[in-house]
Protein backbone atom coordinates (compact mmCIF):
# COMPACT_ATOMS: atom_id res chain seq x y z
CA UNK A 1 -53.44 11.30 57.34
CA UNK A 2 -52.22 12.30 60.91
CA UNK A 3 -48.88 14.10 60.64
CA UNK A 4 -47.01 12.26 62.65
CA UNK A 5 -47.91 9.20 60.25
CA UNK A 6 -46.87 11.57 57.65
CA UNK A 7 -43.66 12.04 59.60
CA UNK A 8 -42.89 8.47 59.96
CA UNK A 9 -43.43 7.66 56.60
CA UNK A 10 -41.50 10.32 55.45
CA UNK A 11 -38.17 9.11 57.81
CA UNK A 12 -38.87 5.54 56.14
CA UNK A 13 -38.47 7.13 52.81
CA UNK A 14 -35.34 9.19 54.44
CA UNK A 15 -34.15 5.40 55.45
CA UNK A 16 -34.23 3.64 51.97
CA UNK A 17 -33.00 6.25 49.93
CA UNK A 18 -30.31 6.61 52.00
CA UNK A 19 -29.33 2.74 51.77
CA UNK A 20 -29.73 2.73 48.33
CA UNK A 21 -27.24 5.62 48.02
CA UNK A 22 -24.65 4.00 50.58
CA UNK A 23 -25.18 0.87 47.99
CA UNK A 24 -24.57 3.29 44.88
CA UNK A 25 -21.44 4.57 46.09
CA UNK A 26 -18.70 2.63 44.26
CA UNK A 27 -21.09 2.13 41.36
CA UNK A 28 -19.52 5.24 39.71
CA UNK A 29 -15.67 4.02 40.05
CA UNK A 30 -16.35 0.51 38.63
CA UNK A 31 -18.02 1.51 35.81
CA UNK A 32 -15.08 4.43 35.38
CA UNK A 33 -12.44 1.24 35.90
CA UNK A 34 -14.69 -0.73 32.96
CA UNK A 35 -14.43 1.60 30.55
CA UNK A 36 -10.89 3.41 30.78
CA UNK A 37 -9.23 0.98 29.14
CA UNK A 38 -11.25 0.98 26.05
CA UNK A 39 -10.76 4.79 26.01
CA UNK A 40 -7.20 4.77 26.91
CA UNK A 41 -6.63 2.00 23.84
CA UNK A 42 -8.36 3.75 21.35
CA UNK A 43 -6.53 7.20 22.11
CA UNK A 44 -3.13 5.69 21.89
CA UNK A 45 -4.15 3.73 18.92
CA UNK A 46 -4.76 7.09 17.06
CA UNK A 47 -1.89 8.94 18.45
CA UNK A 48 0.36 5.43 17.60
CA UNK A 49 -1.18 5.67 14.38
CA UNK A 50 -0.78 9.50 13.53
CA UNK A 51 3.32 8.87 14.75
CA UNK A 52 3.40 6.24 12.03
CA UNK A 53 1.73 8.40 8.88
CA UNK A 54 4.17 11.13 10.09
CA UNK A 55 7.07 8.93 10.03
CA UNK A 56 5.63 7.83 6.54
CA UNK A 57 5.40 10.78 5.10
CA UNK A 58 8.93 11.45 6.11
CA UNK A 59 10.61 8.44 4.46
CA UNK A 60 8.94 9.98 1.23
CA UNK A 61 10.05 13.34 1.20
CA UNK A 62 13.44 11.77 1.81
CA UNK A 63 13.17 9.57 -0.97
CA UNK A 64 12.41 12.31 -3.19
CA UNK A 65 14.96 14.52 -1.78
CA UNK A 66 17.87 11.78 -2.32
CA UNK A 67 16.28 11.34 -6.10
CA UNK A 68 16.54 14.89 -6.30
CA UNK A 69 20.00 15.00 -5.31
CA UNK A 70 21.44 12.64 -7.96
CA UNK A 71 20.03 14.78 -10.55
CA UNK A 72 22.89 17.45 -9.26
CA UNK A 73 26.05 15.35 -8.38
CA UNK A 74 28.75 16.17 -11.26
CA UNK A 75 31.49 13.52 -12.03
CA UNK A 76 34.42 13.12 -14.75
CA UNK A 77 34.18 9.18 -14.16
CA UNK A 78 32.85 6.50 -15.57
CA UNK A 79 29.33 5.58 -16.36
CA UNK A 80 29.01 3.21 -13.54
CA UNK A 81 30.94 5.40 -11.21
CA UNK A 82 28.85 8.17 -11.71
CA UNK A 83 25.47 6.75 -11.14
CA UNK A 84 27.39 4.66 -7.87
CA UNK A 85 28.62 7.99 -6.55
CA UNK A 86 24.69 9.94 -7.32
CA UNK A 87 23.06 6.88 -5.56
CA UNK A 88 25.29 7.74 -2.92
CA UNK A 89 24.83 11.09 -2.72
CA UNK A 90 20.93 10.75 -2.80
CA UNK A 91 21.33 8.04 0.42
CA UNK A 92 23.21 11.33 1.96
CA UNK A 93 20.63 13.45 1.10
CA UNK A 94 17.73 11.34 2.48
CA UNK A 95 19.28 10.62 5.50
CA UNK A 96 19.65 14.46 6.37
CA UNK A 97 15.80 14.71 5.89
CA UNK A 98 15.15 11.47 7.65
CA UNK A 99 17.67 12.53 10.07
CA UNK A 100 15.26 11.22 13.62
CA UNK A 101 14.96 8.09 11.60
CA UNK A 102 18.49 7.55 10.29
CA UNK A 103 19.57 5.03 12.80
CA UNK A 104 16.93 2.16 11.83
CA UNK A 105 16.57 3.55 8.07
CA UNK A 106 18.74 1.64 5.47
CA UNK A 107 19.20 3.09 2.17
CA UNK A 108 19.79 1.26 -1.14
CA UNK A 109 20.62 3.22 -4.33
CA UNK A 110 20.42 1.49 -7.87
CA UNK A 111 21.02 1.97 -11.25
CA UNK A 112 19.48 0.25 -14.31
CA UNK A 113 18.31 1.54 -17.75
CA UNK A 114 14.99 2.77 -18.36
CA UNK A 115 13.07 4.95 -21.04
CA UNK A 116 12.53 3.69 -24.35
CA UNK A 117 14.83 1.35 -25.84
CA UNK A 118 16.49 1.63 -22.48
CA UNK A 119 18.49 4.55 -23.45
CA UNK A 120 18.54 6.28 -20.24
CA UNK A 121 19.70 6.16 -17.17
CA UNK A 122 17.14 5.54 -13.97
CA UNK A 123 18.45 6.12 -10.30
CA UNK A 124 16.46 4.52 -7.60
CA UNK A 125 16.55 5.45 -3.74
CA UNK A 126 15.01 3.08 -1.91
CA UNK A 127 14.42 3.89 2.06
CA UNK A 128 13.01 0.81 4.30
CA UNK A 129 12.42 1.67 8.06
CA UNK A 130 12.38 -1.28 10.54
CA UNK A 131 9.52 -0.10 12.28
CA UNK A 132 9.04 -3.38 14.83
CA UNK A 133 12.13 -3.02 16.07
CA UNK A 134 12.44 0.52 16.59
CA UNK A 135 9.10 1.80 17.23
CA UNK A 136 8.86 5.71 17.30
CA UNK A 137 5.95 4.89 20.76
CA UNK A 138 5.77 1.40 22.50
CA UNK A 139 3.21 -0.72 20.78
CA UNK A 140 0.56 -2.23 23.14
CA UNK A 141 0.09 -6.06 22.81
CA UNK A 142 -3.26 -5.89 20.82
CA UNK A 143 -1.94 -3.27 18.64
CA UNK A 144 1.03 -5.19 17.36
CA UNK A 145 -1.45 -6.86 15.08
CA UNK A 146 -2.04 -4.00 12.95
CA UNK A 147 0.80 -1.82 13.34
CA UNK A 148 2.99 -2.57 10.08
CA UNK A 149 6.40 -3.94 10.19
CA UNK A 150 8.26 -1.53 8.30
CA UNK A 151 8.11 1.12 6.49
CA UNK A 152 9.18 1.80 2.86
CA UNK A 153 9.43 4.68 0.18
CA UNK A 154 11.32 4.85 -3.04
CA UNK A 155 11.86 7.59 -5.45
CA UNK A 156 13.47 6.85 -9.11
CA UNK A 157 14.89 10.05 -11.74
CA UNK A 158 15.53 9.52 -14.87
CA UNK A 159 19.05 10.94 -16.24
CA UNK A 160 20.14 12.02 -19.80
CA UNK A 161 22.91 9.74 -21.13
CA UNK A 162 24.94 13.03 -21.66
CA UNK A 163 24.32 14.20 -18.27
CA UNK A 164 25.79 11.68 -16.50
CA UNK A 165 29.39 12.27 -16.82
């Protein structure tokens, strides 16, 4: 081969790589723009998620704290009284843990006999977190489907008879 042949096949190679590149150029964004989303989602789907466990694990430790607490409340009154004014104190108690969740957390303390023959006294905290309508993050149309509705924890103590008052 003569070299300017050579040469002129070598600008003609020069020519279409260089058209194929000017065609390549956006290739990189679109695909970028295709698959963002998907990455985006599935981050904020495990950071959503990890908020939630957290938030979880919070309404427990709360619940057991509040149990815990109407093991110590002392009272002269009545049976009833008592065990009103212990679930009380354990709602108190649990909503100082749960204290970043204690404007959408509701409380509900109860009483009932337990053990055998039903000769002691239970106390039950019960701690229910409406998470729908007070989401700790902003939940992303898709992941509304799967993100639970509330959240709940309960603790229960058992009380000797003689303890109570």
């Amino acid at each position: 081969m003569k070299p300017a042949t050579m040469q002129r096949a070598c600008l003609q190679h020069q020519r279409i790589h260089q058209r194929v590149a000017r065609a390549q150029r956006g290739a990189t964004a679109i695909e970028f723009a295709l698959v963002f989303p998907l990455f985006f989602a599935i981050l904020y789907a495990i950071i959503t998620f990890s908020l939630i466990l957290v938030a979880q694990q919070n309404l427990t430790l709360a619940a057991e704290e509040g149990a815990r607490a109407a093991l110590n409340w002392q009272s002269n009154t009545s049976l009833q009284t008592a065990l009103t004014n212990r679930g009380n104190a354990a709602c108190a108690a649990a909503k100082l843990v749960a204290s970043k969740l204690v404007q959408a957390m509701q409380c509900t303390p109860s009483s009932a006999t337990c053990g055998p023959g039903g000769a002691m006294q239970c106390v039950n905290v019960l701690l229910t977190y409406n998470y729908q309508a007070n989401p700790i993050v902003p939940i992303l149309p898709l992941l509304g489907i799967v993100v639970p509705k509330s959240l709940t924890s309960s603790a229960t103590v058992q009380l000797n008879p003689e303890n109570i008052q």
